[in-house]
PDB file of N, CA and C in Angstrom:
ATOM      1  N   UNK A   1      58.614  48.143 -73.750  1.00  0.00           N
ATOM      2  CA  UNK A   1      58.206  49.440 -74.197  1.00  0.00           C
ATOM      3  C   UNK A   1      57.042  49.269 -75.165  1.00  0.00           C
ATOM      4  N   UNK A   2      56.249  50.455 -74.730  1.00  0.00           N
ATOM      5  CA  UNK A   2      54.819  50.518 -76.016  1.00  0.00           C
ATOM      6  C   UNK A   2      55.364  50.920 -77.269  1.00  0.00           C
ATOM      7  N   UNK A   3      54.407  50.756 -78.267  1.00  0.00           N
ATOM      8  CA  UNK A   3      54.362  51.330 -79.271  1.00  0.00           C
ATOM      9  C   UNK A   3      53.261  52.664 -78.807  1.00  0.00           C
ATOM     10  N   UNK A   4      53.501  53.742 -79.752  1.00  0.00           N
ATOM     11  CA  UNK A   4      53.122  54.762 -79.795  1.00  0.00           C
ATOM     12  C   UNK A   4      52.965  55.292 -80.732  1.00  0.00           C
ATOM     13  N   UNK A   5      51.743  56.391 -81.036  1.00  0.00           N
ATOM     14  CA  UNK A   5      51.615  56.666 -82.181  1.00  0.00           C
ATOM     15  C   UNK A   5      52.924  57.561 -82.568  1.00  0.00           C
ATOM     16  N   UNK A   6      53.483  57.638 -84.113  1.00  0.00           N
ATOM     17  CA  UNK A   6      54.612  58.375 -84.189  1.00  0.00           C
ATOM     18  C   UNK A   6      54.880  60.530 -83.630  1.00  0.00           C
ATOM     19  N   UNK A   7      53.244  60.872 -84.856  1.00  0.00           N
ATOM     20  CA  UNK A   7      52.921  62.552 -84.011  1.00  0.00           C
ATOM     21  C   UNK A   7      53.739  62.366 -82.617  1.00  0.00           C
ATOM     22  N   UNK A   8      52.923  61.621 -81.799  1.00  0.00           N
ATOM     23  CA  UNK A   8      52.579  61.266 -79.991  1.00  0.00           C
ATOM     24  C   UNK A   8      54.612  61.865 -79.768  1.00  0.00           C
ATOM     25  N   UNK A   9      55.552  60.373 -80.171  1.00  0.00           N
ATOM     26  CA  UNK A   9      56.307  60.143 -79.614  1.00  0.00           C
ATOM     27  C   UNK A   9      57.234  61.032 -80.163  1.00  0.00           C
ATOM     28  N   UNK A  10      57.529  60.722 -81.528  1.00  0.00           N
ATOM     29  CA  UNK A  10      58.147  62.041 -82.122  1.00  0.00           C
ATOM     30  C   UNK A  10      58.474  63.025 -82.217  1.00  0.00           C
ATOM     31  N   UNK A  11      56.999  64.022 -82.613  1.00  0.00           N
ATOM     32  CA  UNK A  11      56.972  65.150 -82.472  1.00  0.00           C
ATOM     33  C   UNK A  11      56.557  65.580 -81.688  1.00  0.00           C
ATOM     34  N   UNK A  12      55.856  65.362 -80.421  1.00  0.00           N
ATOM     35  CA  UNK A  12      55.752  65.846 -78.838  1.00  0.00           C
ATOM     36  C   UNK A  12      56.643  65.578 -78.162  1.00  0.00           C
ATOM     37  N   UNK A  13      58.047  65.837 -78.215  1.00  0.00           N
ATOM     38  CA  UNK A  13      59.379  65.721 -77.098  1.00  0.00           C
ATOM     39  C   UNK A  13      58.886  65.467 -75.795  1.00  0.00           C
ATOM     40  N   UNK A  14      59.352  64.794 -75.329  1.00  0.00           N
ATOM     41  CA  UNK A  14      59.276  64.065 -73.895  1.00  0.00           C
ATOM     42  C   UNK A  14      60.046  65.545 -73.505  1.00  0.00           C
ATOM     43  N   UNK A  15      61.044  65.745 -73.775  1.00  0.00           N
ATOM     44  CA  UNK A  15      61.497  67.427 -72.864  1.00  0.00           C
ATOM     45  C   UNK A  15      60.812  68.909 -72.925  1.00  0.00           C
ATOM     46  N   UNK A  16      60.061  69.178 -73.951  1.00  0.00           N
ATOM     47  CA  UNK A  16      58.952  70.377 -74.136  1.00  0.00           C
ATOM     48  C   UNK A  16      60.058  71.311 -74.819  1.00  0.00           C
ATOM     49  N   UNK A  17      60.826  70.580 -75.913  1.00  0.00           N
ATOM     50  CA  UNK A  17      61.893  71.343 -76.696  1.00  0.00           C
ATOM     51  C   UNK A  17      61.289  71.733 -77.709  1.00  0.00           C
ATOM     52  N   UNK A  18      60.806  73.372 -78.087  1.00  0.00           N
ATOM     53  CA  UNK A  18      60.051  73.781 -78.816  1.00  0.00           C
ATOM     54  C   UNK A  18      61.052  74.080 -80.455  1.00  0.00           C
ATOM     55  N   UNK A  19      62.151  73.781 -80.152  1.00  0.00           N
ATOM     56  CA  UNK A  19      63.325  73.934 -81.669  1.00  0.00           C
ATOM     57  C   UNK A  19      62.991  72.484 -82.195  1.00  0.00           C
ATOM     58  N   UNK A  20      63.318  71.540 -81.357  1.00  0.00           N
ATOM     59  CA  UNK A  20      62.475  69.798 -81.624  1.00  0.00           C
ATOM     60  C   UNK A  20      61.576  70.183 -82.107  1.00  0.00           C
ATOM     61  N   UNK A  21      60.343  70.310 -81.604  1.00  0.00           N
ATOM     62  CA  UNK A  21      59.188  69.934 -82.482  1.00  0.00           C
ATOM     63  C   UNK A  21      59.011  70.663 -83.497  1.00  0.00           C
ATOM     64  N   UNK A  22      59.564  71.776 -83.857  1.00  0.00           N
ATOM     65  CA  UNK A  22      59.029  72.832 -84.866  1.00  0.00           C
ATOM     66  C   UNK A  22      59.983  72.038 -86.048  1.00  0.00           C
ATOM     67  N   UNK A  23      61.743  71.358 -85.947  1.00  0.00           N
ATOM     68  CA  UNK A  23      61.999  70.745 -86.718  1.00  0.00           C
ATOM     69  C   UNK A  23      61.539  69.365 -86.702  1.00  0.00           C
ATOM     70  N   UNK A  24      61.030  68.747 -86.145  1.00  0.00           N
ATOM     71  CA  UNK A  24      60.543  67.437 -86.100  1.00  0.00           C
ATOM     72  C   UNK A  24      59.116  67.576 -87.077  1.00  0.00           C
ATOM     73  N   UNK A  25      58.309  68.735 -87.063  1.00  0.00           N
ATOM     74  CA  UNK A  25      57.132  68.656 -87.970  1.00  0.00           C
ATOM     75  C   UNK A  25      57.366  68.728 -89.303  1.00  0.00           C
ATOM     76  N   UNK A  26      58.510  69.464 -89.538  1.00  0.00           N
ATOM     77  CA  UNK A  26      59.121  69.696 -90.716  1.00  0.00           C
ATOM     78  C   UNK A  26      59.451  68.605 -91.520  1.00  0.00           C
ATOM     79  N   UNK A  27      60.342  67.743 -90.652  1.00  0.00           N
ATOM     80  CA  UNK A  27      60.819  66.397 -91.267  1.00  0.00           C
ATOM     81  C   UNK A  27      59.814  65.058 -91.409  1.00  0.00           C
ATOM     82  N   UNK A  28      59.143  65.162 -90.727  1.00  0.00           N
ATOM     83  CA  UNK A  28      57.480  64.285 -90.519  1.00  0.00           C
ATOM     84  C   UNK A  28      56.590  64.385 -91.810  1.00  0.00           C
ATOM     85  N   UNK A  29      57.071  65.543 -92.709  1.00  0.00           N
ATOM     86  CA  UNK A  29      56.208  65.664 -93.354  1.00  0.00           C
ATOM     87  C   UNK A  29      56.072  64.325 -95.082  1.00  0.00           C
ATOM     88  N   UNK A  30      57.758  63.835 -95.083  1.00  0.00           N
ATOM     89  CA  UNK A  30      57.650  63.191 -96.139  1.00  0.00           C
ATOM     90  C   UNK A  30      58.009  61.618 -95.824  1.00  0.00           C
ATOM     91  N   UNK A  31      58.159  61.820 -94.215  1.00  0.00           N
ATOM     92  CA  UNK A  31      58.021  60.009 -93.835  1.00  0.00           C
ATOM     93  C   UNK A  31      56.992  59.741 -93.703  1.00  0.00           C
ATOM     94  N   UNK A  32      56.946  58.440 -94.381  1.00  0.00           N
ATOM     95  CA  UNK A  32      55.586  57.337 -94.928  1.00  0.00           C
ATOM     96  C   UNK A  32      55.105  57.071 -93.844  1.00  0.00           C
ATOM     97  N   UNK A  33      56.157  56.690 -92.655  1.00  0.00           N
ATOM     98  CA  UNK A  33      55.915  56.032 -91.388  1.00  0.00           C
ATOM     99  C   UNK A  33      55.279  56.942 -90.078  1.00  0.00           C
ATOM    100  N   UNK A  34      54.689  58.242 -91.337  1.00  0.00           N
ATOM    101  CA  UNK A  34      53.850  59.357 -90.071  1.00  0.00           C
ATOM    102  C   UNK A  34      52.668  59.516 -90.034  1.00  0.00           C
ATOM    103  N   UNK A  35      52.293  58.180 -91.214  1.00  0.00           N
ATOM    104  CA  UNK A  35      51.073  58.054 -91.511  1.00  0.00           C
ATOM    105  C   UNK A  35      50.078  57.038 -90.869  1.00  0.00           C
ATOM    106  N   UNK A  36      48.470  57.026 -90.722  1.00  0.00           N
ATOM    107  CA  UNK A  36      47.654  56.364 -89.985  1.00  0.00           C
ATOM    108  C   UNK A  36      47.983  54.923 -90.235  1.00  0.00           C
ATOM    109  N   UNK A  37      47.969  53.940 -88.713  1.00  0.00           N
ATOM    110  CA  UNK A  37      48.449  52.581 -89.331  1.00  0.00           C
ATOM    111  C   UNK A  37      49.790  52.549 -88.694  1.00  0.00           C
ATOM    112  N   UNK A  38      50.548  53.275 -88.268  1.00  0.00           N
ATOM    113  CA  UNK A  38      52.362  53.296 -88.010  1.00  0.00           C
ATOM    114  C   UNK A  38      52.367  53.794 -86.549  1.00  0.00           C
ATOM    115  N   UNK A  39      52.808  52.512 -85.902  1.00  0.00           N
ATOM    116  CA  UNK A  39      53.890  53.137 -84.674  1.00  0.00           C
ATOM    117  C   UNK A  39      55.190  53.102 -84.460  1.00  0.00           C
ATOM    118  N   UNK A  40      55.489  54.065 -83.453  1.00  0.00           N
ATOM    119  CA  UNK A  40      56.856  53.691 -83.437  1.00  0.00           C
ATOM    120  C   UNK A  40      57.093  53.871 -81.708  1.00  0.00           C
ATOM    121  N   UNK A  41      58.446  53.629 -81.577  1.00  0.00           N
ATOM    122  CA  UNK A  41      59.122  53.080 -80.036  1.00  0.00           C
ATOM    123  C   UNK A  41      60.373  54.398 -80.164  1.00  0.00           C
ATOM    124  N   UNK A  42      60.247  55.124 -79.437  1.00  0.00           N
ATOM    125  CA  UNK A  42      61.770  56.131 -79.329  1.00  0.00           C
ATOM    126  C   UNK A  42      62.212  55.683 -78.331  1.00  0.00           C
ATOM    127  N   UNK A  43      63.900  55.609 -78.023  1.00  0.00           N
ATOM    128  CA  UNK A  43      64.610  54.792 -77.359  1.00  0.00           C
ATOM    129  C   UNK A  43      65.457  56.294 -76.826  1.00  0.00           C
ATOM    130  N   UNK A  44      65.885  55.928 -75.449  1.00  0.00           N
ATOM    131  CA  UNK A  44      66.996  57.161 -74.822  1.00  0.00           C
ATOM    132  C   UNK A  44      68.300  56.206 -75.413  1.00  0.00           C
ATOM    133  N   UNK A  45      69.202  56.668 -75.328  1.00  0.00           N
ATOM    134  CA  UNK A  45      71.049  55.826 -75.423  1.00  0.00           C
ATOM    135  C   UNK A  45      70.553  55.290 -74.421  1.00  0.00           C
ATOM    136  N   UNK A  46      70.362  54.898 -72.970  1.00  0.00           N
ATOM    137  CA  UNK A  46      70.326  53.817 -72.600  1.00  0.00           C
ATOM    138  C   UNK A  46      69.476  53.054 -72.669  1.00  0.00           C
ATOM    139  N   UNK A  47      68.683  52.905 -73.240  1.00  0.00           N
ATOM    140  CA  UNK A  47      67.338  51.957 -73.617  1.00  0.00           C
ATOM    141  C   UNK A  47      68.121  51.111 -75.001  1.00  0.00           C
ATOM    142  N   UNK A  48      69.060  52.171 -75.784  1.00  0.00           N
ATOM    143  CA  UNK A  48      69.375  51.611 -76.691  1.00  0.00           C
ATOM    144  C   UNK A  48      70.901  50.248 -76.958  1.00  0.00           C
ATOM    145  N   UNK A  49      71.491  51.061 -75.809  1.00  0.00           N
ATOM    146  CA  UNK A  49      72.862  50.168 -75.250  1.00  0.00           C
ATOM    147  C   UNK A  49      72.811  49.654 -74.223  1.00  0.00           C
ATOM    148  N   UNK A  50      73.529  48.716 -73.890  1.00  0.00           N
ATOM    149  CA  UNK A  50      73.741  47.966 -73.005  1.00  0.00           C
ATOM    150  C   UNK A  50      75.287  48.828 -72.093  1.00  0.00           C
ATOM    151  N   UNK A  51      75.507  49.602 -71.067  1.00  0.00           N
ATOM    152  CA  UNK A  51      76.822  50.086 -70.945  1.00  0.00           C
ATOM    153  C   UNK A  51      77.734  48.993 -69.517  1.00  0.00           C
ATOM    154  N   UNK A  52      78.792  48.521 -70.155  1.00  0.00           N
ATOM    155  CA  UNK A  52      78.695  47.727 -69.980  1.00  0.00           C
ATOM    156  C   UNK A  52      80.741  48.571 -68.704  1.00  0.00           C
ATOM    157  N   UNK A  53      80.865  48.268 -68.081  1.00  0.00           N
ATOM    158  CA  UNK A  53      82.192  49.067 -67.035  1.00  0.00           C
ATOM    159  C   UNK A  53      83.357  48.629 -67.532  1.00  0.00           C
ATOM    160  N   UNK A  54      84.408  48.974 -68.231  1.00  0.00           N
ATOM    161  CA  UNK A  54      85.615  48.249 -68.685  1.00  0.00           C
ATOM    162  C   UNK A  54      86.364  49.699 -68.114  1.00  0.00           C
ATOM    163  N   UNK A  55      87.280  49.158 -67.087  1.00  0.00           N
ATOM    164  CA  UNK A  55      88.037  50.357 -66.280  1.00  0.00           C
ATOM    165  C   UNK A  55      88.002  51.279 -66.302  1.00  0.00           C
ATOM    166  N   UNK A  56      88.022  52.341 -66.841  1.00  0.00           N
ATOM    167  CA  UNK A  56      87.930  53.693 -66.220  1.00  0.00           C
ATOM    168  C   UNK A  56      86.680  53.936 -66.705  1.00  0.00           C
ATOM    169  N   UNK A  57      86.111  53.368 -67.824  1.00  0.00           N
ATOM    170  CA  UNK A  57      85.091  53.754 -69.540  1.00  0.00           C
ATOM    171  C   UNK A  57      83.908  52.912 -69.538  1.00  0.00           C
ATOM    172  N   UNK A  58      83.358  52.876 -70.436  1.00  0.00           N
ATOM    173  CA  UNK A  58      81.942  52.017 -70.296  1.00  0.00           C
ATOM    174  C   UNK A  58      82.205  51.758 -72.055  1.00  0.00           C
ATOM    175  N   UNK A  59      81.796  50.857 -72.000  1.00  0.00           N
ATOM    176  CA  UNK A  59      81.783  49.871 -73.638  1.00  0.00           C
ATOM    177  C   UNK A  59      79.956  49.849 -74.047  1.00  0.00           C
ATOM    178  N   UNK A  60      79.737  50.433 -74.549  1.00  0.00           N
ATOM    179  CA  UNK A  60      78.805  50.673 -75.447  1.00  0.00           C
ATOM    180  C   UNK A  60      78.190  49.513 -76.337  1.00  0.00           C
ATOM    181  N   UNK A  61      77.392  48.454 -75.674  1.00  0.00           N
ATOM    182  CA  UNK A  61      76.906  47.571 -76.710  1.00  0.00           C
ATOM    183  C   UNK A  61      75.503  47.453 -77.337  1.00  0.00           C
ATOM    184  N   UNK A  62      75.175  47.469 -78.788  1.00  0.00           N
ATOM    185  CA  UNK A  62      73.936  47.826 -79.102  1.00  0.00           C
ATOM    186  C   UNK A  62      72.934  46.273 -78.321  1.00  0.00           C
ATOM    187  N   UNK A  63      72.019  46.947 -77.614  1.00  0.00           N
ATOM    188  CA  UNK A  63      70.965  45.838 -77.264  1.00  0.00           C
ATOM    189  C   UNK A  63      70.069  45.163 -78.817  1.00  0.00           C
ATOM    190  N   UNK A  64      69.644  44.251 -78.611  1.00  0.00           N
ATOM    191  CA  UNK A  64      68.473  43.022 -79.194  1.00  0.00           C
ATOM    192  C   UNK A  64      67.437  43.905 -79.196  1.00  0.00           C
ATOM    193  N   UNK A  65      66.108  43.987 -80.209  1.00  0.00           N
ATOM    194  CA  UNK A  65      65.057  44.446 -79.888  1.00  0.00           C
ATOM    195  C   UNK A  65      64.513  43.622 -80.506  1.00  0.00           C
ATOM    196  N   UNK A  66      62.841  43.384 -79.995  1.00  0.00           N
ATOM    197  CA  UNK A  66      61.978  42.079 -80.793  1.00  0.00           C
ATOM    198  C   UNK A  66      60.888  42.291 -80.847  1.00  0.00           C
ATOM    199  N   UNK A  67      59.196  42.583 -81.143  1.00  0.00           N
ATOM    200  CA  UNK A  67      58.242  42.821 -81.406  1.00  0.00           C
ATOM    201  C   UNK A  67      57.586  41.611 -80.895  1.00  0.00           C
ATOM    202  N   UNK A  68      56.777  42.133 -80.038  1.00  0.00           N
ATOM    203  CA  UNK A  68      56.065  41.232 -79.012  1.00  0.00           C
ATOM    204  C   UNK A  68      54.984  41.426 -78.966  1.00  0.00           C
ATOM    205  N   UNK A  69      53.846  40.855 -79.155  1.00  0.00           N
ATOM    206  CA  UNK A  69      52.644  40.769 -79.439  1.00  0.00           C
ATOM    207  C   UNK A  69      52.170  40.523 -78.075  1.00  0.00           C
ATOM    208  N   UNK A  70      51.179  40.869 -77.517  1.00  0.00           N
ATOM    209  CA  UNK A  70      51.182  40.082 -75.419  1.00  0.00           C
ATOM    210  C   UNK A  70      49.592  40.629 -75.198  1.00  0.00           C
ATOM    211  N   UNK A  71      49.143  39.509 -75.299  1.00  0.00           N
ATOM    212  CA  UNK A  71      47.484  39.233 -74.935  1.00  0.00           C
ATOM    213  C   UNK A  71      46.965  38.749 -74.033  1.00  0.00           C
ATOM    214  N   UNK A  72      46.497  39.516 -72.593  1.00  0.00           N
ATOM    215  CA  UNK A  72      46.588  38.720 -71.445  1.00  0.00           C
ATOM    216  C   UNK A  72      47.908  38.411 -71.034  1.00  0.00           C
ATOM    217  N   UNK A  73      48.016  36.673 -70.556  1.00  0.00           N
ATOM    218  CA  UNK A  73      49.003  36.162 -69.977  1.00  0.00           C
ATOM    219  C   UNK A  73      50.170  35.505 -71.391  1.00  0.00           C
ATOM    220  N   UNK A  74      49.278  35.685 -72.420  1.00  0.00           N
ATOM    221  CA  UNK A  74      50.342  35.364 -73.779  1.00  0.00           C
ATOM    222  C   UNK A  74      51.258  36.681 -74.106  1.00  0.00           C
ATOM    223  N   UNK A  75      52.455  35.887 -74.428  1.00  0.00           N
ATOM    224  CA  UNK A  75      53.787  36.688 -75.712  1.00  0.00           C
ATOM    225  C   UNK A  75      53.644  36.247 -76.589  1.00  0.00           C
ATOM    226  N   UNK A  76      53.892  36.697 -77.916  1.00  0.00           N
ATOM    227  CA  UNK A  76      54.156  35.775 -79.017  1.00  0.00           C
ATOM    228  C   UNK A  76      55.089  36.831 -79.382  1.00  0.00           C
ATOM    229  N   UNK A  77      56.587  36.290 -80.136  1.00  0.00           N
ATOM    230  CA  UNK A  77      57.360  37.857 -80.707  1.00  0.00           C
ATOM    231  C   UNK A  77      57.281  37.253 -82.373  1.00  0.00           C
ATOM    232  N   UNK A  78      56.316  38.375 -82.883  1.00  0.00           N
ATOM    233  CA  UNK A  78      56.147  38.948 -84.171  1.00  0.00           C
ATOM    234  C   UNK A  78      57.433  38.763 -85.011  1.00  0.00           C
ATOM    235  N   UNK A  79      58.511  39.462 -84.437  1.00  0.00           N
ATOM    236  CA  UNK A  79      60.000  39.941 -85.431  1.00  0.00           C
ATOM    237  C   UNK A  79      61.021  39.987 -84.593  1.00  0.00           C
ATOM    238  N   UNK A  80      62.027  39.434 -84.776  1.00  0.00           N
ATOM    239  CA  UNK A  80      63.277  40.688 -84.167  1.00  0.00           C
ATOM    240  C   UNK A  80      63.426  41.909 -85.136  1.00  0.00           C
ATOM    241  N   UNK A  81      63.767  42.524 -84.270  1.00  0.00           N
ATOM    242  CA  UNK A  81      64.181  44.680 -85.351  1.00  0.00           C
ATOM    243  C   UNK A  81      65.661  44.002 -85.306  1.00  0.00           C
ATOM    244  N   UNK A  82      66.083  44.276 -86.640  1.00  0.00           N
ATOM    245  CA  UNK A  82      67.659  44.042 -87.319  1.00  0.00           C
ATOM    246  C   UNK A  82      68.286  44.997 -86.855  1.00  0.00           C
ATOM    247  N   UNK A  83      68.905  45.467 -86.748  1.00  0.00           N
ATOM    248  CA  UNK A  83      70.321  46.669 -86.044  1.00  0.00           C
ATOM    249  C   UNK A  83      69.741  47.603 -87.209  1.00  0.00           C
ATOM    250  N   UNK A  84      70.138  47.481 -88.452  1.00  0.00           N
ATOM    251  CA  UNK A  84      70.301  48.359 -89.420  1.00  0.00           C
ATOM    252  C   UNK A  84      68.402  48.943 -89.200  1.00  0.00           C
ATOM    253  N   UNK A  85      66.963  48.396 -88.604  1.00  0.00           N
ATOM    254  CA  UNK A  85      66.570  49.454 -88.623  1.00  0.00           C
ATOM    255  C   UNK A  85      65.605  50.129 -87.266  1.00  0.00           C
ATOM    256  N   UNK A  86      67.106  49.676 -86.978  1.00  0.00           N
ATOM    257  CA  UNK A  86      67.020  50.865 -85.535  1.00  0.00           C
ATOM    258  C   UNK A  86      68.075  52.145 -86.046  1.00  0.00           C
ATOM    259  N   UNK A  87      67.702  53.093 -86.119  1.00  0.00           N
ATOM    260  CA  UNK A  87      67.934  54.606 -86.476  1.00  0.00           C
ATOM    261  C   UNK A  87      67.563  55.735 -85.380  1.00  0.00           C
ATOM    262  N   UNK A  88      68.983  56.355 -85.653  1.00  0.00           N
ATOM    263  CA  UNK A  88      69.129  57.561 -84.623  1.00  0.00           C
ATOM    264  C   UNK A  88      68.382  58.845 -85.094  1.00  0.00           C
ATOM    265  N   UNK A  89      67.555  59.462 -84.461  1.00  0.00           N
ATOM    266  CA  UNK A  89      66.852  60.712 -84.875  1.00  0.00           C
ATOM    267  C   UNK A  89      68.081  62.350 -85.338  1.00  0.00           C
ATOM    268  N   UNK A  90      68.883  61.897 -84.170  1.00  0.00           N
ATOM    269  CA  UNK A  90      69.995  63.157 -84.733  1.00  0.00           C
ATOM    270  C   UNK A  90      70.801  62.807 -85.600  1.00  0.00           C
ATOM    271  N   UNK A  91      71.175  61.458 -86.095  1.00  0.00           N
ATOM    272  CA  UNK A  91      71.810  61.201 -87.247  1.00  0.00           C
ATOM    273  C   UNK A  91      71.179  61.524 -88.762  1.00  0.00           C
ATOM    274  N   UNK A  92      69.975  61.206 -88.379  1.00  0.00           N
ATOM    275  CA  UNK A  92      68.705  61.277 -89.632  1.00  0.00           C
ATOM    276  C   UNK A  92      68.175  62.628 -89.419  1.00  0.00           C
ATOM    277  N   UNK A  93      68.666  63.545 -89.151  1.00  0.00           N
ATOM    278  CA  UNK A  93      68.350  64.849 -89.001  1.00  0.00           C
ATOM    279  C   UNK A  93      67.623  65.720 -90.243  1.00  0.00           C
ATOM    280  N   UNK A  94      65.926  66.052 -90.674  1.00  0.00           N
ATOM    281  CA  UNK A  94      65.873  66.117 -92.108  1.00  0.00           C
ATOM    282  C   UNK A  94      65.910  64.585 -93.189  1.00  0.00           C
ATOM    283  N   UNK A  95      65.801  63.649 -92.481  1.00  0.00           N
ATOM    284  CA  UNK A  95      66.322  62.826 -93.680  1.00  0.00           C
ATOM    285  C   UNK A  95      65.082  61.817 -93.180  1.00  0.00           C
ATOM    286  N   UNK A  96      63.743  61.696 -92.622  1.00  0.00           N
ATOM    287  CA  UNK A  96      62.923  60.995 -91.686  1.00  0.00           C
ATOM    288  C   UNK A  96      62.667  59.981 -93.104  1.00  0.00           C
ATOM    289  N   UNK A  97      62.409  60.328 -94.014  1.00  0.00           N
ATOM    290  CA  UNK A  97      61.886  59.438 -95.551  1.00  0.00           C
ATOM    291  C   UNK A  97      62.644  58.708 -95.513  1.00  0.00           C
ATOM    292  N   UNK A  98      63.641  58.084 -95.093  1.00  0.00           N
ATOM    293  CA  UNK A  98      64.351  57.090 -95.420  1.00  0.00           C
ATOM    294  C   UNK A  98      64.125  56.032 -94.427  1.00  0.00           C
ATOM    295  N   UNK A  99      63.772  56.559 -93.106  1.00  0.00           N
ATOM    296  CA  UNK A  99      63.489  55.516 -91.960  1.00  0.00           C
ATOM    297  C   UNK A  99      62.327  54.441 -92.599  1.00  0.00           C
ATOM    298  N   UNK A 100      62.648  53.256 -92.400  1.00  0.00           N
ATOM    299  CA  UNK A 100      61.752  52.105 -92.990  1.00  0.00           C
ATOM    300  C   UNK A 100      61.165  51.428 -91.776  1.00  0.00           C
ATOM    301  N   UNK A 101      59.838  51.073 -91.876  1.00  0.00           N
ATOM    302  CA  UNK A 101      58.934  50.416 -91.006  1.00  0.00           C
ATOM    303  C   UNK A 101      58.785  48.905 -91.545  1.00  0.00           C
ATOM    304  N   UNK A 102      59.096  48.368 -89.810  1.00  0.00           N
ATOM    305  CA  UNK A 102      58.694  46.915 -89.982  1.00  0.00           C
ATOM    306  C   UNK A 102      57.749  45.852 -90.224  1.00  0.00           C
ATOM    307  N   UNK A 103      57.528  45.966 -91.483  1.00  0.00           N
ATOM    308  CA  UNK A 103      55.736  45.123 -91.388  1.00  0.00           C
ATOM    309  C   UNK A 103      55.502  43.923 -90.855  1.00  0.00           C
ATOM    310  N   UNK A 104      54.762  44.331 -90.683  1.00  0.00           N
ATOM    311  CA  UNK A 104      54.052  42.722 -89.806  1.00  0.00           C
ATOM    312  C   UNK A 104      52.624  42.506 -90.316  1.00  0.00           C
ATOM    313  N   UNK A 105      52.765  41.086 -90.491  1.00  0.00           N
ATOM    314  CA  UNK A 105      51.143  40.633 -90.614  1.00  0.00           C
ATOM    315  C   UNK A 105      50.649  39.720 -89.185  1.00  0.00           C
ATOM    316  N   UNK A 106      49.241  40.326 -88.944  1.00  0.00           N
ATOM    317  CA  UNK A 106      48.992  39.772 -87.498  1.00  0.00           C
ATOM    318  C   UNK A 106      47.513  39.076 -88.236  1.00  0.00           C
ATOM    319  N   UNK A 107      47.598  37.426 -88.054  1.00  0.00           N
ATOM    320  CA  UNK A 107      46.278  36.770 -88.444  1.00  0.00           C
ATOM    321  C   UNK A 107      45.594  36.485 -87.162  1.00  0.00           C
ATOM    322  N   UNK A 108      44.307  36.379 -87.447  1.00  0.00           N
ATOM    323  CA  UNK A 108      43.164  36.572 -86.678  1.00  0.00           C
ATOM    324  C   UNK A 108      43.024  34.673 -85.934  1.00  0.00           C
ATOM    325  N   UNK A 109      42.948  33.814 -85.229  1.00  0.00           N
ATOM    326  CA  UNK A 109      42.859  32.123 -85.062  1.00  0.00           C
ATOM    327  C   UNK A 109      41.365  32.370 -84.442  1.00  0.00           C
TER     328      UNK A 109
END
């Protein structure tokens, strides 16, 4: 998955949910991470779990995520993202200032 600018992914709903974006601009307004310089990756539940068939039910396991740098035919991964900051948008409902961005320093060879 790309990175994307946050406005882009955020607050333009992939569904054209006009209650979304009107509260999504709202809450955008005092995260740091809505500022020039910041992307971010929005994940569906299954992008985010792994669902995995245990008899009748599905077991819910959080996937690995890692920051991958890919130039041409090169990868290099930057970071793994820690669990704690991968964050749910409807959990953080109003609360976007607290979501923390992963810095990275990228040197020039």
């Amino acid at each position: 998955m790309r990175f994307q600018i946050p406005k882009h992914v955020l607050i333009q709903n992939r569904n054209q949910n006009a209650t979304w974006t009107e509260l999504a601009k709202k809450y955008a307004k005092k995260a740091a991470f809505m500022k020039k310089g910041y992307f971010a990756v929005v994940l569906n539940l299954a992008e985010r779990y792994c669902m995995i068939p245990r008899n009748n039910d599905y077991l819910f396991t959080p996937r690995s995520f890692y920051i991958v740098l890919v130039t041409g035919d090169t990868a290099i991964t930057l970071a793994k993202v820690p669990a704690a900051e991968v964050f749910s948008l409807s959990t953080f409902r109003g609360r976007w200032n607290e979501i923390k961005a992963i810095p990275l320093l990228l040197s020039q060879h």
